[in-house]
C-alpha atoms as a PDB file:
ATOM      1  CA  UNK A   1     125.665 110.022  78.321  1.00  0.00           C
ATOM      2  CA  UNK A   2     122.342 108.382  78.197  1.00  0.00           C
ATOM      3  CA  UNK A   3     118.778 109.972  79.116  1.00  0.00           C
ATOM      4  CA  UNK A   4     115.825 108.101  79.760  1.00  0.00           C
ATOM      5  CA  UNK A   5     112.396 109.473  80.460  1.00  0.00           C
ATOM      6  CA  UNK A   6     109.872 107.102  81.538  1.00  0.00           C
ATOM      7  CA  UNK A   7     106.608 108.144  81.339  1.00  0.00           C
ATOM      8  CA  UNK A   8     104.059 105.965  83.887  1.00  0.00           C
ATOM      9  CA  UNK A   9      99.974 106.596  84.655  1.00  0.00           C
ATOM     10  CA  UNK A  10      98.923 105.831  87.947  1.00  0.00           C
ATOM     11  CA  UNK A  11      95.660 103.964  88.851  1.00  0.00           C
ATOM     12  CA  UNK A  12      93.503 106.682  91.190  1.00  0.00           C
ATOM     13  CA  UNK A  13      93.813 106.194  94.810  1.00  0.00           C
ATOM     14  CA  UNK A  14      97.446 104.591  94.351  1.00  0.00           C
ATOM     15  CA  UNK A  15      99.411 107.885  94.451  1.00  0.00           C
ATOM     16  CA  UNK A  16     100.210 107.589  97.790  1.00  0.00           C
ATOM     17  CA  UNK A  17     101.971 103.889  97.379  1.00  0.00           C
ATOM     18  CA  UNK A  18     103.154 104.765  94.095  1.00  0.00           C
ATOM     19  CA  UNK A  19     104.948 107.720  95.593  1.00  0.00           C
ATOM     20  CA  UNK A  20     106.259 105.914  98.651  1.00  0.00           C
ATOM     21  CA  UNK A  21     108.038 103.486  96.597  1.00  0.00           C
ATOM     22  CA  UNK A  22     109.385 105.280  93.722  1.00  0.00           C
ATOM     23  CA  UNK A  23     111.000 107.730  96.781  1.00  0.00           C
ATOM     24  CA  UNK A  24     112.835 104.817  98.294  1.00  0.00           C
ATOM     25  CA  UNK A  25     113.758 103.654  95.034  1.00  0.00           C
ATOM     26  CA  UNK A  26     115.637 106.621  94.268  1.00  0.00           C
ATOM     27  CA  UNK A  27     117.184 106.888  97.676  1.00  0.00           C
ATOM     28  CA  UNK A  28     118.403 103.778  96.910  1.00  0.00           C
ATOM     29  CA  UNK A  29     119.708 104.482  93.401  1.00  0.00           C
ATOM     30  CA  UNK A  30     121.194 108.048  94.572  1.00  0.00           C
ATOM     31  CA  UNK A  31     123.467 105.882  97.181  1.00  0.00           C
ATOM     32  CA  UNK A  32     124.544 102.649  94.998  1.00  0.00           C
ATOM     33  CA  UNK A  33     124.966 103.897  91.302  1.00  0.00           C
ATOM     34  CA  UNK A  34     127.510 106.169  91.044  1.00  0.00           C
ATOM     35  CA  UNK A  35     126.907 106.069  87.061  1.00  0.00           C
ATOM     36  CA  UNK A  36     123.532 107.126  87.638  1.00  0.00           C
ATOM     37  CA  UNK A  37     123.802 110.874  87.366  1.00  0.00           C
ATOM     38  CA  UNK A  38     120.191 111.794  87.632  1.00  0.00           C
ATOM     39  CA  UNK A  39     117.105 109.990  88.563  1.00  0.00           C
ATOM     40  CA  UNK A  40     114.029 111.672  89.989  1.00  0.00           C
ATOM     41  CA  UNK A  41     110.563 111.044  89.699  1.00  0.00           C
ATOM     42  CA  UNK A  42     108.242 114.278  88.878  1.00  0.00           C
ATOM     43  CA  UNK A  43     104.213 114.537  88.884  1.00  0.00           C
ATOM     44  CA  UNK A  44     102.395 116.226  86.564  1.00  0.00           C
ATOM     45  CA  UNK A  45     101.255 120.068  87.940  1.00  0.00           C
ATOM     46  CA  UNK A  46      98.400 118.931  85.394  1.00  0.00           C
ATOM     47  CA  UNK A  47      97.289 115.801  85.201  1.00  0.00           C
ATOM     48  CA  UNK A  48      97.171 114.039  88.888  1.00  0.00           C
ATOM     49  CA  UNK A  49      97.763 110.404  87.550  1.00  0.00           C
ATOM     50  CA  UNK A  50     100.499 111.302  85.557  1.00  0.00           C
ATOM     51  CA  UNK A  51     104.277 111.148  86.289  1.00  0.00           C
ATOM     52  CA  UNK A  52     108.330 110.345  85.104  1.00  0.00           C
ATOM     53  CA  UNK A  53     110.858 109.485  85.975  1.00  0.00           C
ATOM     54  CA  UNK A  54     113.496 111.505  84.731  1.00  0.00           C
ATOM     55  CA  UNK A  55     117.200 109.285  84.617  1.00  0.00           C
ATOM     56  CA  UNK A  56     120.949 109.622  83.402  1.00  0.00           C
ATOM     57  CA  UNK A  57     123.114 107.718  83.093  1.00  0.00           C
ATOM     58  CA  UNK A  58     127.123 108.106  82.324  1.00  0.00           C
ATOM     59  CA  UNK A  59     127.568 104.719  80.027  1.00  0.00           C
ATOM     60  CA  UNK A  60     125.028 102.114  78.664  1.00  0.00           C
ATOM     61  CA  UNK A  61     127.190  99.996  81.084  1.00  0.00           C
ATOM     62  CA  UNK A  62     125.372 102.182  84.200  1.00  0.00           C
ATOM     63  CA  UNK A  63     122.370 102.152  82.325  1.00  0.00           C
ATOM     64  CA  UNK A  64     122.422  98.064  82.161  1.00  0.00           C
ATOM     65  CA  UNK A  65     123.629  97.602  85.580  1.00  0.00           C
ATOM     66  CA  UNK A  66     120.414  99.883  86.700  1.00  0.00           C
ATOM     67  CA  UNK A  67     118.284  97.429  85.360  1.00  0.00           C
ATOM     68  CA  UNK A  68     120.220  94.390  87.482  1.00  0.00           C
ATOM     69  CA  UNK A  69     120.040  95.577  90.686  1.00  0.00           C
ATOM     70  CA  UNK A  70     118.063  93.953  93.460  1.00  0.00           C
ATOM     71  CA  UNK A  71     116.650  96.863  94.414  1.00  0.00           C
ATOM     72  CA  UNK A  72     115.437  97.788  91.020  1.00  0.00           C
ATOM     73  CA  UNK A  73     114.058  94.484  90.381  1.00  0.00           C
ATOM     74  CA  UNK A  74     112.076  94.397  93.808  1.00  0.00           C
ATOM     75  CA  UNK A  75     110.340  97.855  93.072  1.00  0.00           C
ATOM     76  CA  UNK A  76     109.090  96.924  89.737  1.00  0.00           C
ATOM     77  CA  UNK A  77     106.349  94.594  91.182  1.00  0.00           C
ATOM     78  CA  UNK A  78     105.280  97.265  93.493  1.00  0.00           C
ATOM     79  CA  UNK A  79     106.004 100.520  90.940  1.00  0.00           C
ATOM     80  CA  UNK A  80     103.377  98.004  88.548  1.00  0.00           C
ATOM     81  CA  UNK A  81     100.346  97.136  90.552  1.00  0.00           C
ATOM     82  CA  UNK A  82      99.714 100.454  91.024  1.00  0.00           C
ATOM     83  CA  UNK A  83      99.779 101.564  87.251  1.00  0.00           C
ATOM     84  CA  UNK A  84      96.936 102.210  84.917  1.00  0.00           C
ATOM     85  CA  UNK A  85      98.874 100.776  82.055  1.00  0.00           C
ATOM     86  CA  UNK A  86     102.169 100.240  80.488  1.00  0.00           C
ATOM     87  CA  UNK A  87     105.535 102.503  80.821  1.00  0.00           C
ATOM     88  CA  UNK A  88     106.178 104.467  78.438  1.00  0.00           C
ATOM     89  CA  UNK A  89     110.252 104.645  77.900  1.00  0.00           C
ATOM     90  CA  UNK A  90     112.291 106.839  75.906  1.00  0.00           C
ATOM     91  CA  UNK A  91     116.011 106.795  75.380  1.00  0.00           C
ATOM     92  CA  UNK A  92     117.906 109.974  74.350  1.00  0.00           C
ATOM     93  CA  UNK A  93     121.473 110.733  73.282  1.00  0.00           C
ATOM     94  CA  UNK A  94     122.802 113.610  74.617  1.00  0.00           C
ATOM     95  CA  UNK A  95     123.904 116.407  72.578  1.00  0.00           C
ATOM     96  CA  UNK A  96     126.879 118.611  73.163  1.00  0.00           C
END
């Protein structure tokens, strides 16, 4: 298994939007990626701007097919214009 935290700032006043989409992303990825065990977007209790997304995935072959999805691609434009600056994404191995 994969896990993948991505760690995003939000511009102020784009919570809202930023929220809105991100919800109906995951909807979307909850009901088409079976490999997809967890994604979730969080908020900080302690820094308003600040969120992640929180993912897993079964194989790096969910994990790339993720990425390919219409869906996925259509949300990024919107996910972006309301961040304060770059993603940052960090992949993790899972340990058993």
């Amino acid at each position: 298994m994969i896990g993948v935290v991505v760690k995003l700032m939000v511009v102020d006043g784009k919570n809202e939007e930023f929220e809105q989409v991100g919800k109906d992303l995951m909807a979307k990825v909850k009901a088409n990626e079976p490999g997809c065990l967890t994604y979730q977007l969080y908020k900080s209790k302690s820094e308003a701007q600040s969120y992640i997304f929180m993912e897993q995935y079964a194989s790096e072959d969910a994990l790339k097919s993720h990425g390919q999805t219409e869906y996925f691609k259509a949300a990024g434009p919107k996910l972006g214009a309301c961040l304060a600056g770059k993603p940052e994404v960090e992949y993790f191995d899972i340990v058993e």
